[in-house]
Protein backbone atom coordinates (compact mmCIF):
# COMPACT_ATOMS: atom_id res chain seq x y z
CA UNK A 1 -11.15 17.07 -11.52
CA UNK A 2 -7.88 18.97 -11.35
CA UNK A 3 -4.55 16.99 -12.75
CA UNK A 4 -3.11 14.98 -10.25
CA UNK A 5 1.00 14.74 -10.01
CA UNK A 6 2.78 12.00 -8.36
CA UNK A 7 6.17 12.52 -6.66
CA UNK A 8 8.23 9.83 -4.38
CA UNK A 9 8.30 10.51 -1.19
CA UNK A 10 11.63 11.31 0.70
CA UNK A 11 12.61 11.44 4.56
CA UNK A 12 11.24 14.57 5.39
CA UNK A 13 7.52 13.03 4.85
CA UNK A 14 7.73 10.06 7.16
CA UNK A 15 5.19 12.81 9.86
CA UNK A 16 3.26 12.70 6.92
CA UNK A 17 3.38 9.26 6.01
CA UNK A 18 2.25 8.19 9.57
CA UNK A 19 -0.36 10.48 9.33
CA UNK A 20 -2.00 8.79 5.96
CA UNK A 21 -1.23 5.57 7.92
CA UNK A 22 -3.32 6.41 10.91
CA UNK A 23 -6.14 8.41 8.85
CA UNK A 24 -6.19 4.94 6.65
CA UNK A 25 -6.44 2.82 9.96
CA UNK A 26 -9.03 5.19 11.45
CA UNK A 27 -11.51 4.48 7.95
CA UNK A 28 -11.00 0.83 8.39
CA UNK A 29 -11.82 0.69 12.50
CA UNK A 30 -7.97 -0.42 13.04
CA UNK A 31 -6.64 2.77 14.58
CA UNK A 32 -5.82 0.62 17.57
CA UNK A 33 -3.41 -1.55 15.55
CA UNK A 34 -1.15 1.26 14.49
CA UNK A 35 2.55 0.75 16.32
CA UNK A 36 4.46 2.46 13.85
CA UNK A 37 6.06 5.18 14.33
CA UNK A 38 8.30 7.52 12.54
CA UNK A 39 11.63 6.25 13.78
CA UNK A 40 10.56 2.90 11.81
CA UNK A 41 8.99 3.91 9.15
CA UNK A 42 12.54 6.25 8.80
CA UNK A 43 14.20 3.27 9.14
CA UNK A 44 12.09 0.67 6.95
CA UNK A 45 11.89 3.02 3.97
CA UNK A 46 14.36 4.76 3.92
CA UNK A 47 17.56 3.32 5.92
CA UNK A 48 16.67 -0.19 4.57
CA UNK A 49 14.33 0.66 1.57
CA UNK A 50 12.11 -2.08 2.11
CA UNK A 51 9.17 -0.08 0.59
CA UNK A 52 8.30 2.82 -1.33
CA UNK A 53 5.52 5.62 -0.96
CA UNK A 54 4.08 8.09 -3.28
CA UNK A 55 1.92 11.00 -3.14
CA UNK A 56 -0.88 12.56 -5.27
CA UNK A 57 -0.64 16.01 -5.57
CA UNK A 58 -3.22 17.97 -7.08
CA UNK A 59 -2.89 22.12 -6.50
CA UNK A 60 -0.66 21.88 -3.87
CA UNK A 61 -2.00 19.52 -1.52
CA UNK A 62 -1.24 15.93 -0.85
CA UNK A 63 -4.44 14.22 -1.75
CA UNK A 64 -3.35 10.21 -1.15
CA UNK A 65 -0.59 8.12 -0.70
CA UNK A 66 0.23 4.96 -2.05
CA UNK A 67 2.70 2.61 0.07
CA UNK A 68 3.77 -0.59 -1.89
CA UNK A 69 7.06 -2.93 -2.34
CA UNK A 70 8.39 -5.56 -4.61
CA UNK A 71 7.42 -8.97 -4.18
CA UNK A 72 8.25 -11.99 -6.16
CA UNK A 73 6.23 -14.80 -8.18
CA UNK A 74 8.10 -18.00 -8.75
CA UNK A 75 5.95 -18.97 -11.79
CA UNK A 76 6.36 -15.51 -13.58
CA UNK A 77 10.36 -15.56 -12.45
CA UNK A 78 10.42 -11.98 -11.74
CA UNK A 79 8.79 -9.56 -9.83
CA UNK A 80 5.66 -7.99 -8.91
CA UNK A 81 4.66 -4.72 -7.29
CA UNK A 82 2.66 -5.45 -3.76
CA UNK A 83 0.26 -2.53 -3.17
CA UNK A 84 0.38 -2.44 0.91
CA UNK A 85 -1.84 1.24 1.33
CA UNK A 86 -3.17 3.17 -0.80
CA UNK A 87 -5.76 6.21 0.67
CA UNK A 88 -7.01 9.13 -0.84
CA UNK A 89 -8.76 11.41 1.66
CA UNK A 90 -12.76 11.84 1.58
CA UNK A 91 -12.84 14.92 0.27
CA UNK A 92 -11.12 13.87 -2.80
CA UNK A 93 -12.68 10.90 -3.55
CA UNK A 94 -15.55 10.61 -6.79
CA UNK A 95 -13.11 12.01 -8.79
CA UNK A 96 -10.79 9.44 -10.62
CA UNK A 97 -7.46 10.21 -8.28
CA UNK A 98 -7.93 6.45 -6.83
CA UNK A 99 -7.80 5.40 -10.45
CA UNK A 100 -4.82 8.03 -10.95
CA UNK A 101 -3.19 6.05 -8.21
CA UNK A 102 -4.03 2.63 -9.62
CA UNK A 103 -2.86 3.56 -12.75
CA UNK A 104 0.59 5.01 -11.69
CA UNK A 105 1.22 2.07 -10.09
CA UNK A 106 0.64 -0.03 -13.35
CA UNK A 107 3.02 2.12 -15.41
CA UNK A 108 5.67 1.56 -12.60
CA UNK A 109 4.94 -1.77 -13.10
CA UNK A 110 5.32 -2.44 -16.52
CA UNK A 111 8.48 0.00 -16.39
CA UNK A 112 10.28 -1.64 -14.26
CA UNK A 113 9.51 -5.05 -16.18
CA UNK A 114 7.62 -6.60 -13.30
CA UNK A 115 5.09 -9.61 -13.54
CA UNK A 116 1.98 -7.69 -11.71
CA UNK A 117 0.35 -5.30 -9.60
CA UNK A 118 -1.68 -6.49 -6.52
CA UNK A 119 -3.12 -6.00 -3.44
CA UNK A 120 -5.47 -6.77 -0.59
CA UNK A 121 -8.33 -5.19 0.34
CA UNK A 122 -10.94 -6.02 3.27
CA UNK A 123 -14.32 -7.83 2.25
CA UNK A 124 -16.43 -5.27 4.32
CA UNK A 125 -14.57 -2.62 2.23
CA UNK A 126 -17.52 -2.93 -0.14
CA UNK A 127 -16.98 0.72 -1.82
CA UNK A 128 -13.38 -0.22 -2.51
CA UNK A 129 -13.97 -3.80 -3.78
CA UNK A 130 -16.63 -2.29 -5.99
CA UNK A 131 -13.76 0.42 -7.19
CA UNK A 132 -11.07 -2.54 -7.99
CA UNK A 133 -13.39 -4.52 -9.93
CA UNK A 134 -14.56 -1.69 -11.62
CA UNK A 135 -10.91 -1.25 -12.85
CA UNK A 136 -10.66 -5.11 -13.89
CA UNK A 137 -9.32 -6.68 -11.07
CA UNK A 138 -10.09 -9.86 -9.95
CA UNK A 139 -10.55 -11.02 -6.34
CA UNK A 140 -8.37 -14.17 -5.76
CA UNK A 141 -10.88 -15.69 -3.48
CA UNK A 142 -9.39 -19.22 -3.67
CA UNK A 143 -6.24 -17.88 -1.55
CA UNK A 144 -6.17 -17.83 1.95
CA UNK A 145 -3.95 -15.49 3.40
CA UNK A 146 -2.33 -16.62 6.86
CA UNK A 147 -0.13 -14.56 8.97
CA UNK A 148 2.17 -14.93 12.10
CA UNK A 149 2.78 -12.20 14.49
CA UNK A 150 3.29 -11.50 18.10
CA UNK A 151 3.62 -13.95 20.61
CA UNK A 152 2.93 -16.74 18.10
CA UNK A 153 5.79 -15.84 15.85
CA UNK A 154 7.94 -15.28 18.53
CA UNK A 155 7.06 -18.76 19.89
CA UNK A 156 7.91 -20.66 16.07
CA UNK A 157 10.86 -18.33 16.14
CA UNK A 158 12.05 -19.65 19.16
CA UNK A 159 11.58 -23.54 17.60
CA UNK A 160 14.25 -23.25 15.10
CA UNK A 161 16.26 -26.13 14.50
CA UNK A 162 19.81 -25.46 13.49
């Protein structure tokens, strides 16, 4: 395995980041789901900085990426870091840069005095949920995660009470 190097990435990626976004979607069956494009994702990370991405470099090519943002826990009283994506291409996978990754992420974690480092990953994902446990995480499989988008939110939107 070559080193791997991480660097931030800056507005001049977002063709790339959309292209790790779409290559991730693709490995999961979701390619349909991808709306984003680059005008948003230049505007959500970098005109409003609501998330961050990095990329594994190892000889000169862009291996992975990692997108992930700050959350917040309540009980700790500070934050967390909220891994959203994180893909490393087949080609480079066996070889520890997935644990690279997951390990970057903790020392940004602890350096920036957050509370923890977490994540979702599909339960059909079985290679990946093997990978995470192997690194010690645990699945939190007495949380149920619910979500509101489209029509729906825009119909509870549309019930607020002033």
């Amino acid at each position: 395995m070559s080193r791997i190097r991480f660097r931030p990435a800056d507005v001049s990626d977002v063709p790339m980041i959309l292209q790790f976004i779409k290559e991730l979607a693709d490995y999961e069956g979701l390619l349909s789901e991808v709306v984003a494009t680059e005008a948003l994702l230049t505007e959500w990370l970098f005109e409003k900085n609501k998330a961050e991405v990095i990329f594994g470099v190892v000889d000169g090519d862009v291996v992975g990426f990692a997108l992930f943002f700050h959350n917040f826990s309540t009980f700790l009283g500070r934050s967390g870091i909220y891994l959203e994506d994180l893909y490393i291409r087949p080609k480079y996978r066996g070889v520890g840069y997935g644990t690279a990754f997951i390990s970057e992420l903790a020392h940004l974690t602890k350096e920036r005095g957050c509370g923890r480092l977490e994540w979702w990953c599909l339960d059909e994902n079985h290679p990946s949920v093997a990978f995470y446990q192997s690194l010690g995480a645990e699945p939190m499989d007495e949380w149920t995660v619910f979500r509101l988008t489209g029509d729906r939110l825009e119909q509870l939107a549309q019930k607020k009470i002033n």
